[in-house]
Protein backbone atom coordinates (compact mmCIF):
# COMPACT_ATOMS: atom_id res chain seq x y z
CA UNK A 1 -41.11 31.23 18.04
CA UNK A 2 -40.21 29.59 14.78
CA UNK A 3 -39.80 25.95 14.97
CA UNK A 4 -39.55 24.38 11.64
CA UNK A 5 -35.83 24.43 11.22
CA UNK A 6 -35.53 21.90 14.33
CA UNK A 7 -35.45 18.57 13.75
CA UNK A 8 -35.37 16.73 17.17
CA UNK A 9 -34.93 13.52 15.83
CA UNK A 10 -32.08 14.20 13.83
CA UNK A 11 -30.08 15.73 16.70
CA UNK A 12 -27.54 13.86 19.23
CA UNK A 13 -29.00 13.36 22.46
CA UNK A 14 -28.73 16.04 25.44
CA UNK A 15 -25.39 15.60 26.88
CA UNK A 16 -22.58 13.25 24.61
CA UNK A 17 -19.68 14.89 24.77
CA UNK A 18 -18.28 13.11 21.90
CA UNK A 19 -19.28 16.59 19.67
CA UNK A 20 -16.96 18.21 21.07
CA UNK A 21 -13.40 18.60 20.23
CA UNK A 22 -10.99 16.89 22.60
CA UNK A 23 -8.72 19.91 22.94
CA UNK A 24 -11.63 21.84 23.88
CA UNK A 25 -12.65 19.89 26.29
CA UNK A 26 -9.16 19.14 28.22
CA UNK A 27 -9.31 23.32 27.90
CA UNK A 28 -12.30 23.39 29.73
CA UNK A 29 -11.69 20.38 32.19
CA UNK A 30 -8.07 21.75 32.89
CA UNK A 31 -9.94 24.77 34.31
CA UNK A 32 -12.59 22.83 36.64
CA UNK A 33 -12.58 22.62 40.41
CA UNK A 34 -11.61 19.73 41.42
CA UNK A 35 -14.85 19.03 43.01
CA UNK A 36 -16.66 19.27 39.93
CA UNK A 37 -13.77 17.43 37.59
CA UNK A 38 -13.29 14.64 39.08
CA UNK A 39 -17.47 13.61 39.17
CA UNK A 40 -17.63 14.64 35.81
CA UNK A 41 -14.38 12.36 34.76
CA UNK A 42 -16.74 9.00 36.02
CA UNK A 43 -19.45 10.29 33.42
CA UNK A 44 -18.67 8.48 30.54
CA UNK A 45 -15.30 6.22 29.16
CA UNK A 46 -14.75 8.82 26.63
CA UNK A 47 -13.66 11.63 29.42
CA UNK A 48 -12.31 9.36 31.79
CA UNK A 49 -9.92 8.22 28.79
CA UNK A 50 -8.86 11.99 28.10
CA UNK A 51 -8.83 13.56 31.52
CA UNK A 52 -6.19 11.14 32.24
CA UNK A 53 -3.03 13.01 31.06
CA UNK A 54 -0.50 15.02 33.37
CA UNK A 55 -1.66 18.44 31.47
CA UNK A 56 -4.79 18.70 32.57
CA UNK A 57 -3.66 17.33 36.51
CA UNK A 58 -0.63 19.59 35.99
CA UNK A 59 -2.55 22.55 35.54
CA UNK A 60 -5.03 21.63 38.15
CA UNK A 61 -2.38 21.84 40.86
CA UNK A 62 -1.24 24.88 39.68
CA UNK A 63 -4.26 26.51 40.37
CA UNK A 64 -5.29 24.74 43.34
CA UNK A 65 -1.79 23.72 45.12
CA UNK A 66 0.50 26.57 44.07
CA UNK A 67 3.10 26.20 46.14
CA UNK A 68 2.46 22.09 46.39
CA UNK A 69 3.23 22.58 42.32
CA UNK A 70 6.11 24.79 41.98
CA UNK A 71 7.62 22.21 44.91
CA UNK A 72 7.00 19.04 42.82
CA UNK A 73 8.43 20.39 39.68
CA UNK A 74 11.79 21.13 41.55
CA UNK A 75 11.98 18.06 42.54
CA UNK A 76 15.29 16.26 41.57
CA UNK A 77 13.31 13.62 39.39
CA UNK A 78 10.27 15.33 38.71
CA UNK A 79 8.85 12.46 36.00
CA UNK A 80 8.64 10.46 39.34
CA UNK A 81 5.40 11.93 40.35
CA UNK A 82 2.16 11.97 37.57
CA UNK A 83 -0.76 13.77 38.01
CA UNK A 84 -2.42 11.60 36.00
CA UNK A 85 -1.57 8.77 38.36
CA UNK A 86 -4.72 7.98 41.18
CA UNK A 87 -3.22 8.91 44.25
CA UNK A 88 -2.53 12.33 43.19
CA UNK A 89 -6.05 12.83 41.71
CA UNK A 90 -8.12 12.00 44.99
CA UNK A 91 -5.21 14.23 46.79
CA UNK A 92 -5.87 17.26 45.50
CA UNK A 93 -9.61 15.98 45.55
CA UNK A 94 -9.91 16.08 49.17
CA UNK A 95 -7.34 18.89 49.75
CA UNK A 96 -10.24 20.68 47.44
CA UNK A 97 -12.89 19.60 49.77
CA UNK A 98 -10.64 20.58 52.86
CA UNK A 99 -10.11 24.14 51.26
CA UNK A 100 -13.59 24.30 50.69
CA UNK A 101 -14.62 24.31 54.61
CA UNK A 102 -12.36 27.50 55.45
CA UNK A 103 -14.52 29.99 55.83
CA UNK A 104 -12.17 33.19 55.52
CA UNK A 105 -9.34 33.07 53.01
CA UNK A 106 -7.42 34.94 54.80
CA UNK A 107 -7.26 32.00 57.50
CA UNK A 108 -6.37 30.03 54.66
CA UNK A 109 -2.50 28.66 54.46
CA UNK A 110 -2.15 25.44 51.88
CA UNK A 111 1.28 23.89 53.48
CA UNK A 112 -1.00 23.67 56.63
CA UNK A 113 -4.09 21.92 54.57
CA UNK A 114 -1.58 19.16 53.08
CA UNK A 115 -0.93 18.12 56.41
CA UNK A 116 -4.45 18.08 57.60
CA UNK A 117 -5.44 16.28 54.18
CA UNK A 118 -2.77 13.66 55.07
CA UNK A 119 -3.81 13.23 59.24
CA UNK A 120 -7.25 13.38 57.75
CA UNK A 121 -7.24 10.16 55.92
CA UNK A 122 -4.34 8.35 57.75
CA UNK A 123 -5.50 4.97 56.38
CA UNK A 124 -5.79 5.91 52.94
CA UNK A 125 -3.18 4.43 50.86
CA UNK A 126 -3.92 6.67 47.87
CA UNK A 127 -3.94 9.49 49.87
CA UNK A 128 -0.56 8.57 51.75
CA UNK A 129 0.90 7.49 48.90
CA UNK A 130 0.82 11.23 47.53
CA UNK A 131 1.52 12.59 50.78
CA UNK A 132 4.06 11.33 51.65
CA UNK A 133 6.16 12.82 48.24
CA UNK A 134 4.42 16.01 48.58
CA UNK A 135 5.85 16.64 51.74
CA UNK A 136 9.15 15.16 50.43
CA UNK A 137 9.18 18.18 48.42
CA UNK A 138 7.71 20.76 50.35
CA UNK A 139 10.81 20.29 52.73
CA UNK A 140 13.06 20.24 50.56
CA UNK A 141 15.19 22.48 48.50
CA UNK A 142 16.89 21.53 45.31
CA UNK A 143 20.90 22.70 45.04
CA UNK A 144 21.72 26.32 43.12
CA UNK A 145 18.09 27.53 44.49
CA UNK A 146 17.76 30.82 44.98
CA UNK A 147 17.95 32.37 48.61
CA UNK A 148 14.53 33.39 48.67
CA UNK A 149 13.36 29.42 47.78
CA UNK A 150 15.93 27.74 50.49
CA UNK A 151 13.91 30.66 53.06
CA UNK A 152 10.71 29.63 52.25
CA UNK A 153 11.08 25.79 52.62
CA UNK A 154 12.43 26.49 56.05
CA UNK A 155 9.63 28.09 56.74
CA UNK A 156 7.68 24.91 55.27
CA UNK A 157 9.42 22.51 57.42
CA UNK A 158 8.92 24.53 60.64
CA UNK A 159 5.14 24.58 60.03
CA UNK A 160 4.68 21.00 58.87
CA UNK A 161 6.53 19.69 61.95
CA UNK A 162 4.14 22.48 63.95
CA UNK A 163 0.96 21.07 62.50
CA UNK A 164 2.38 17.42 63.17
CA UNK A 165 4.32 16.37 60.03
CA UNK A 166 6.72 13.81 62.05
CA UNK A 167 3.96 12.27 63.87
CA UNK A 168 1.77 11.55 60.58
CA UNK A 169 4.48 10.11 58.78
CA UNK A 170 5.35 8.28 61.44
CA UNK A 171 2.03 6.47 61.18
CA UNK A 172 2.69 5.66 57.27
CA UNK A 173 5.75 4.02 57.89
CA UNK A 174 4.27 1.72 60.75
CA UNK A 175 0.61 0.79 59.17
CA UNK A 176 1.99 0.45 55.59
CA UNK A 177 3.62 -2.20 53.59
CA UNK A 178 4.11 -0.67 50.46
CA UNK A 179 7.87 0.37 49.98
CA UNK A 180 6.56 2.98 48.21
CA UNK A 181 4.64 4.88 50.98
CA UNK A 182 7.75 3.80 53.72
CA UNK A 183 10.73 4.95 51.76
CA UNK A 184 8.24 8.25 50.80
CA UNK A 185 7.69 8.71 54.60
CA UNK A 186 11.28 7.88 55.35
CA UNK A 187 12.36 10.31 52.71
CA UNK A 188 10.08 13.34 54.03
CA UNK A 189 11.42 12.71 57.59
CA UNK A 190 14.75 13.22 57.02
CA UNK A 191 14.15 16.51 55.03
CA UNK A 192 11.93 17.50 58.22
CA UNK A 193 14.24 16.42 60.58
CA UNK A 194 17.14 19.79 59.46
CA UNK A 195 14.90 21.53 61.32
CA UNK A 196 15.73 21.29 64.97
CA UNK A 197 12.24 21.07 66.59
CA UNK A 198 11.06 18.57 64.28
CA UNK A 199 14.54 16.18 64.78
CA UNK A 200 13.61 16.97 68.38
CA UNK A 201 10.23 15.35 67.87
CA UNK A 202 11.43 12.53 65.96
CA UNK A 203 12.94 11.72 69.32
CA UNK A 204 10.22 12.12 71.69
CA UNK A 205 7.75 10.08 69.67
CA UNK A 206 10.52 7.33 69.58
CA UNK A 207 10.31 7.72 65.78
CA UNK A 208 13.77 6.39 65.69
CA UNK A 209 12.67 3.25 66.91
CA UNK A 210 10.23 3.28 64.47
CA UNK A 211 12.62 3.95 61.77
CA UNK A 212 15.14 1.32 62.34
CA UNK A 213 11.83 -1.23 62.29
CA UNK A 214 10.92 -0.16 59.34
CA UNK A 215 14.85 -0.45 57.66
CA UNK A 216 15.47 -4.18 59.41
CA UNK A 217 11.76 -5.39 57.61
CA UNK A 218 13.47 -3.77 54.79
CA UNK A 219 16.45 -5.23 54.33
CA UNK A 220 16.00 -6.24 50.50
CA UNK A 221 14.99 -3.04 49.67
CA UNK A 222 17.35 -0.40 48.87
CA UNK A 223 14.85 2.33 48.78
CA UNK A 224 13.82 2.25 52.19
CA UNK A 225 17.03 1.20 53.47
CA UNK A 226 18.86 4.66 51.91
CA UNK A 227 16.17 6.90 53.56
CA UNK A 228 15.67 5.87 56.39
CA UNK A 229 19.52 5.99 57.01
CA UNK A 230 19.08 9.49 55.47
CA UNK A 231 16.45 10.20 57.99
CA UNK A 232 18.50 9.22 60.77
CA UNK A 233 21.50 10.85 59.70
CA UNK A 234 20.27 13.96 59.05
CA UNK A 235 19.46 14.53 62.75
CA UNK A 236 22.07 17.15 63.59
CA UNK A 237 25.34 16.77 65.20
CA UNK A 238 23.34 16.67 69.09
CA UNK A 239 25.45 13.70 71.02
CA UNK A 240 21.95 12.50 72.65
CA UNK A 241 20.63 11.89 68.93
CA UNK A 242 23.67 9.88 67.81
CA UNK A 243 23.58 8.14 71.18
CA UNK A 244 19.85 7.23 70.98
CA UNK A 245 20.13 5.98 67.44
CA UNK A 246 22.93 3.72 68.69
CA UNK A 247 20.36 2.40 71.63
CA UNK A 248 18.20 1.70 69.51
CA UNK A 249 20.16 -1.24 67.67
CA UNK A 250 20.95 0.89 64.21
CA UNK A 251 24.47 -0.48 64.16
CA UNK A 252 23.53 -3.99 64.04
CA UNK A 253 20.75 -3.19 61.19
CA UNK A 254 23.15 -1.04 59.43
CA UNK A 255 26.06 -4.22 59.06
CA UNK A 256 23.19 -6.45 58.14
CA UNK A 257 22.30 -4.17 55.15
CA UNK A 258 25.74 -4.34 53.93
CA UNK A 259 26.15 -8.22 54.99
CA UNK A 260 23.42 -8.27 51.83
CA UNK A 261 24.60 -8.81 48.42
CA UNK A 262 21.46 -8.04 46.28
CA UNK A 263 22.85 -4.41 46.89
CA UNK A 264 24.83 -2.69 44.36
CA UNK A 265 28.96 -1.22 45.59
CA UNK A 266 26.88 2.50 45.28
CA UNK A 267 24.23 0.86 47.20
CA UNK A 268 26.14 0.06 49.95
CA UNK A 269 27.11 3.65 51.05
CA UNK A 270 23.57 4.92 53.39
CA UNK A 271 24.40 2.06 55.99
CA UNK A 272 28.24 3.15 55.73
CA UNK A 273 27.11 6.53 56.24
CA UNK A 274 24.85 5.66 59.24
CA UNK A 275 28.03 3.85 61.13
CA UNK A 276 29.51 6.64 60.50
CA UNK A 277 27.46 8.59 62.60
CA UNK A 278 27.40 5.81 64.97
CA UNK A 279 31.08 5.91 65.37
CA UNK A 280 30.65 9.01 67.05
CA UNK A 281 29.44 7.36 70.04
CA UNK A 282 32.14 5.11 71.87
CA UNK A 283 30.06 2.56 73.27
CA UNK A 284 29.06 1.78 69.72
CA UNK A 285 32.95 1.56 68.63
CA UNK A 286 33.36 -0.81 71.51
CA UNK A 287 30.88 -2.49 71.21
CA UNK A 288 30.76 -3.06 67.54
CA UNK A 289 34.17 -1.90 66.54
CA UNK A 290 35.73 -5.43 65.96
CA UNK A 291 32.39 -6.14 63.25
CA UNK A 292 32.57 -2.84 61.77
CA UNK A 293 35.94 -3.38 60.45
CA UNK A 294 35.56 -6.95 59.24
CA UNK A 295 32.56 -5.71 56.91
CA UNK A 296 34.89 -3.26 55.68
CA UNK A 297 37.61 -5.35 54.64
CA UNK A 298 35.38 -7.78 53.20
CA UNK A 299 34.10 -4.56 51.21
CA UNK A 300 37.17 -3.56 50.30
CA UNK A 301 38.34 -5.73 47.04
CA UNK A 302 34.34 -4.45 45.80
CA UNK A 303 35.52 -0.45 46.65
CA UNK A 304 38.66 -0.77 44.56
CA UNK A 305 36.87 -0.48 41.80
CA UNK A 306 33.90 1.90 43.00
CA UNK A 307 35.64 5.23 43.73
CA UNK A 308 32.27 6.03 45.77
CA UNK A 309 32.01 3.30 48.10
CA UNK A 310 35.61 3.68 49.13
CA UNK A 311 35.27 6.88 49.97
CA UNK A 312 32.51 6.37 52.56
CA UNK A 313 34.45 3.02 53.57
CA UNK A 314 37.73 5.49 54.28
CA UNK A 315 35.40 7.81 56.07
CA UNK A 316 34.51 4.73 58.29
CA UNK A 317 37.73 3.25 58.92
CA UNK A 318 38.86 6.13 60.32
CA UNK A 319 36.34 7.13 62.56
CA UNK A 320 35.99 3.31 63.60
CA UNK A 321 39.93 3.25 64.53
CA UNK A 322 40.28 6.83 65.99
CA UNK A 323 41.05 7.51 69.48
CA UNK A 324 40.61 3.36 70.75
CA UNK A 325 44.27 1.29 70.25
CA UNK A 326 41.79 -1.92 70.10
CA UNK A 327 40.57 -0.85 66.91
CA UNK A 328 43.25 0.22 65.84
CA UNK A 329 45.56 -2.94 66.35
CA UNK A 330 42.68 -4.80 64.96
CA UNK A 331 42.45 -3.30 61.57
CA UNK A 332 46.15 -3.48 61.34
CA UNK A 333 45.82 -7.24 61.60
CA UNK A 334 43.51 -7.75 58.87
CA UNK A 335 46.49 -5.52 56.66
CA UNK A 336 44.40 -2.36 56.48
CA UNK A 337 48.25 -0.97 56.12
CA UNK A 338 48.80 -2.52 53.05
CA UNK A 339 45.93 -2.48 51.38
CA UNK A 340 45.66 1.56 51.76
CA UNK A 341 49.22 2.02 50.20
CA UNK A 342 47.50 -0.21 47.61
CA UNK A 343 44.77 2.31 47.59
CA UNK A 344 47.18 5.21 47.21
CA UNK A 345 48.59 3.37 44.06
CA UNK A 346 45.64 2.65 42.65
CA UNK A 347 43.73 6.23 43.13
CA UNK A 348 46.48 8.28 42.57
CA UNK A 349 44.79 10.31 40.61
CA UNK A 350 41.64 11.06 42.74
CA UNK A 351 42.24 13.66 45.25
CA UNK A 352 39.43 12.27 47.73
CA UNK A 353 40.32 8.99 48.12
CA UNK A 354 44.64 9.64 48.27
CA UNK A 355 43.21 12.50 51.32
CA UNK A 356 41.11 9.72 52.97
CA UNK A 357 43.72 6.29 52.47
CA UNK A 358 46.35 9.17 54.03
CA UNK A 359 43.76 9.91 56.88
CA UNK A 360 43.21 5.91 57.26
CA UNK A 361 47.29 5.57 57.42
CA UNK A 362 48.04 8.68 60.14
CA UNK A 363 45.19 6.88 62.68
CA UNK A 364 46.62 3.52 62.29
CA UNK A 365 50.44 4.89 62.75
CA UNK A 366 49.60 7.53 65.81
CA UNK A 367 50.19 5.34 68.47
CA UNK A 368 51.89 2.21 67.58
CA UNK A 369 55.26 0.47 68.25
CA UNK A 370 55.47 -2.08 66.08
CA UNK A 371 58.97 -2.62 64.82
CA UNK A 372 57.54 -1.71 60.69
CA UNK A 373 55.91 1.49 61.74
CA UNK A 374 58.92 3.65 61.11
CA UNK A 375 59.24 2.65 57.23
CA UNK A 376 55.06 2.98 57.22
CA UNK A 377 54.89 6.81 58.84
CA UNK A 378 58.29 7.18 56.51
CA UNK A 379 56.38 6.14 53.57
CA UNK A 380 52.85 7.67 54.48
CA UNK A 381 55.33 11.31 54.76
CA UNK A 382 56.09 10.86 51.07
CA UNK A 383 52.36 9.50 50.00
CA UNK A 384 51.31 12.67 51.68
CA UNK A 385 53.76 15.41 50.73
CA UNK A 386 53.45 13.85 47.15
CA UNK A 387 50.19 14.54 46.88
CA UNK A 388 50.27 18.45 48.45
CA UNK A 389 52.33 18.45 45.18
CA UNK A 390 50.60 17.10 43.02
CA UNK A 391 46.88 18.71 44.48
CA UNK A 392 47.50 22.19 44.81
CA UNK A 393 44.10 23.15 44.12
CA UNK A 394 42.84 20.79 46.40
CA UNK A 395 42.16 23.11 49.43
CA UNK A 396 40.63 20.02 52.22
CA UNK A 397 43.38 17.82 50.92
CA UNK A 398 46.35 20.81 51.14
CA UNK A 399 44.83 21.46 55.16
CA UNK A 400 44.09 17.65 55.91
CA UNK A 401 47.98 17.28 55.07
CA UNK A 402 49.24 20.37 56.61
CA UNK A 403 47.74 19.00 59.93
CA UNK A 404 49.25 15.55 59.38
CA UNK A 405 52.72 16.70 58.79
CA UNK A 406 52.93 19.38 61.39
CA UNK A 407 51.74 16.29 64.11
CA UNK A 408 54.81 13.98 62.51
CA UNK A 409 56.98 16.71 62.63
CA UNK A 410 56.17 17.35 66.83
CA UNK A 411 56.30 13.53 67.60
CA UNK A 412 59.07 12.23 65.98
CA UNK A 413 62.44 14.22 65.38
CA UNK A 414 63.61 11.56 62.65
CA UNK A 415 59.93 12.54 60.47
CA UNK A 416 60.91 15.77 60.90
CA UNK A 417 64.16 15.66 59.36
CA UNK A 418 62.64 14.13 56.42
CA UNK A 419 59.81 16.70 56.01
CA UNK A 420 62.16 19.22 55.75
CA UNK A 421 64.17 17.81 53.32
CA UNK A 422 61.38 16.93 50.69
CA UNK A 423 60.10 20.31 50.97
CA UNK A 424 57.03 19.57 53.50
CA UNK A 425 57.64 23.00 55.30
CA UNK A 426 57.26 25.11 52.55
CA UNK A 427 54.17 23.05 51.57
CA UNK A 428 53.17 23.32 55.21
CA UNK A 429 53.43 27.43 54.86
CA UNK A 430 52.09 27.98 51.72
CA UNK A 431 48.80 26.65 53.20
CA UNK A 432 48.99 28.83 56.28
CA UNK A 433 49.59 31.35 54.00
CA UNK A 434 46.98 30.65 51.82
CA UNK A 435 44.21 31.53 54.65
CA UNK A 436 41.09 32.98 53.26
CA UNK A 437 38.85 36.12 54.96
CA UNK A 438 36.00 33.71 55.03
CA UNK A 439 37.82 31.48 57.07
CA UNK A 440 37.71 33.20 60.19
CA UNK A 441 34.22 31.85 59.60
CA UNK A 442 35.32 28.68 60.23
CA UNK A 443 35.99 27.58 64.15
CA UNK A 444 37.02 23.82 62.63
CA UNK A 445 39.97 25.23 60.44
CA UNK A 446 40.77 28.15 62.87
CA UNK A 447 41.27 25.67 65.80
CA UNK A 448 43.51 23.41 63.67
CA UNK A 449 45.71 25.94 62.06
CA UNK A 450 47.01 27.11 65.20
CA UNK A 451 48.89 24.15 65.53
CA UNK A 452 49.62 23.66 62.37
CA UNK A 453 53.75 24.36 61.89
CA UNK A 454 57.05 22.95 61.08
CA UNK A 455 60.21 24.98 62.28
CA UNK A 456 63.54 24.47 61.33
């Protein structure tokens, strides 16, 4: 063998890396196994520096945690989870190492390894800290998905919750601190929770419980406070889940939260939206009914100039006064009258709110004597039939008003006289009229519109 070319001494030693180029190497690393890239990242400063970038990560998931991928980059604010970043690197580390010890492929499912990665290393912080969004995403789907995507996340969420997704996450949000892992855990929840069996679990491992803890330590930050209302508000419309939550001391949490000023008007709206719920229960509008409508008049001069927050405060006012006169008289007291024909003025233009200050008038006015309510309903009739005029499109507000003038029109002959002469019966039949295939669909509207009529 010929020799004399080689000059030993002249060469770089056996293994620097620094020869060659850095796009081949991110090439080569970007196609490692994670069980080889990530020792070989700790060799030296130089790789350490260029292995951390979200290509070579990115296309590391790809490969390993197809589905786990495709899931993160449909994420509503994908830029909020990095490859690069630590947690995700010793994620897909171990979830490498987990794959490693099936034996057969085919008993291989990776939705099922993510959760045993994450009950694997419970106390991990890294590791919970990227499990937690990972299964944020893998139970979720994104709006305008296609029907084949919205099929297959159902069929995520059943077999997270099967291989104990509500249990797991459960345990982040009690042995964690970080609002980052809580909210995370919070978040995944109440994707996991549209499932049935899993909302059904929630309850049986008193994860409620353990979510209102985790909201009322919380308090100051609006992150955990919006999920884990989201969490507990996405339970399903089941009477015994709306009744535990109430048990379980949500309502005074949630009126806390919005006692709190470091929140923003938009912030304000996952507490209104879990006394909402609670207002559902009657106990709870007892109970808390007088409270519920002091916080929202003191939130009302802030919602009349946040369209958003006044919408979820008209959603509560009228579930809060509906169906118990104590309410009811109450929030007339603190001029709840007034200020929604202020509201009517001032949002005359947005459909949403006139429908929901209208709704907010016709409880207050269904059964009261005072000696003004005659002008009031006399007023609210022209507030309402004004706006079927002026909404046509708007099909919810053109029902919601149907309904509302049809009930004046049966209770009170005088109303009725004045429907019919500012038009409200056409108005009234042009929505019947106006009934859709698709809503035979609908038990909610084909319930109302039976009673839904104004005769002559």
């Amino acid at each position: 063998m010929e020799t004399s070319n080689i000059h030993f001494d002249h060469d770089l030693p056996l293994g620097d890396f620094t020869v060659l180029p850095p796009e081949l190497l991110e090439k080569i690393m970007s196609n490692m196994d994670p069980l080889s890239l990530v020792p070989l990242i700790m060799s030296c400063s130089m790789i350490y520096a260029l292995a951390h970038n979200d290509r070579i990560w990115d296309k590391v998931y790809k490969r390993t945690m197809p589905q786990s991928h495709k899931a993160l980059h449909l994420a509503p604010i994908p830029d909020f989870w990095k490859f690069r970043f630590a947690s995700s690197i010793k994620f897909v580390f171990e979830y490498a190492k987990m794959k490693s010890t099936i034996a057969s492929p085919g008993d291989f499912n990776e939705v099922d390894t993510v959760m045993k990665v994450m009950k694997e290393h419970r106390r991990s912080l890294l590791v919970q800290r990227a499990a937690v969004y990972i299964l944020r995403r893998l139970a979720y789907y994104p709006p305008g998905c296609g029907k084949d995507y919205r099929s297959t996340i159902e069929v995520f969420r059943a077999n997270l919750g099967r291989e104990g997704g509500i249990e797991a996450l459960l345990n982040a949000v009690r042995h964690f601190e970080e609002p980052e892992i809580v909210s995370g855990a919070l978040c995944a929840i109440g994707n996991l929770v549209i499932d049935g069996d899993n909302a059904e679990a929630l309850l049986e491992l008193k994860g409620i419980e353990v979510i209102i803890s985790a909201i009322n330590r919380n308090l100051g930050n609006f992150s955990v406070v919006d999920y884990g209302c989201f969490a507990l508000c996405n339970m399903g419309d089941d009477f015994k889940y709306k009744e535990a939550i109430y048990k379980a001391n949500a309502a005074d949490v949630a009126l806390r939260s919005l006692s709190d000023s470091r929140f923003r008007p938009e912030e304000m709206t996952p507490p209104l939206d879990l006394l909402a719920v609670l207002c559902n229960v009657p106990e709870c509008k007892k109970e808390h009914g007088r409270k519920i409508i002091e916080v929202v008049d003191a939130l009302l001069p802030l919602a009349m100039e946040n369209s958003k927050l006044f919408a979820h405060i008209l959603t509560v006012a009228v579930l809060v006064c509906e169906n118990l006169d104590e309410n009811r008289d109450f929030a007339v007291e603190c001029s709840f009258v007034q200020k929604m024909f202020e509201a009517l003025e001032a949002y005359s233009t947005d459909s949403h709110i006139v429908m929901k200050s209208c709704l907010v008038l016709f409880t207050l006015f269904w059964i009261n004597d005072a000696p003004a309510m005659p002008e009031y309903r006399s007023r609210l009739v022209r507030s309402i039939i004004s706006a079927m005029t002026s909404f046509k499109g708007e099909l919810n507000l053109q029902r919601t008003s149907a309904a509302m003038l049809s009930d004046f029109a049966h209770s009170d002959t005088a109303l009725k006289s004045l429907i019919l002469s500012l038009g409200g019966k056409q108005l009234v039949r042009a929505v019947i009229d106006a009934s859709r295939p698709e809503d035979n669909s609908d038990p909610e509207w084909t319930a109302l519109s039976m009673f839904i009529s104004i005769d002559d």
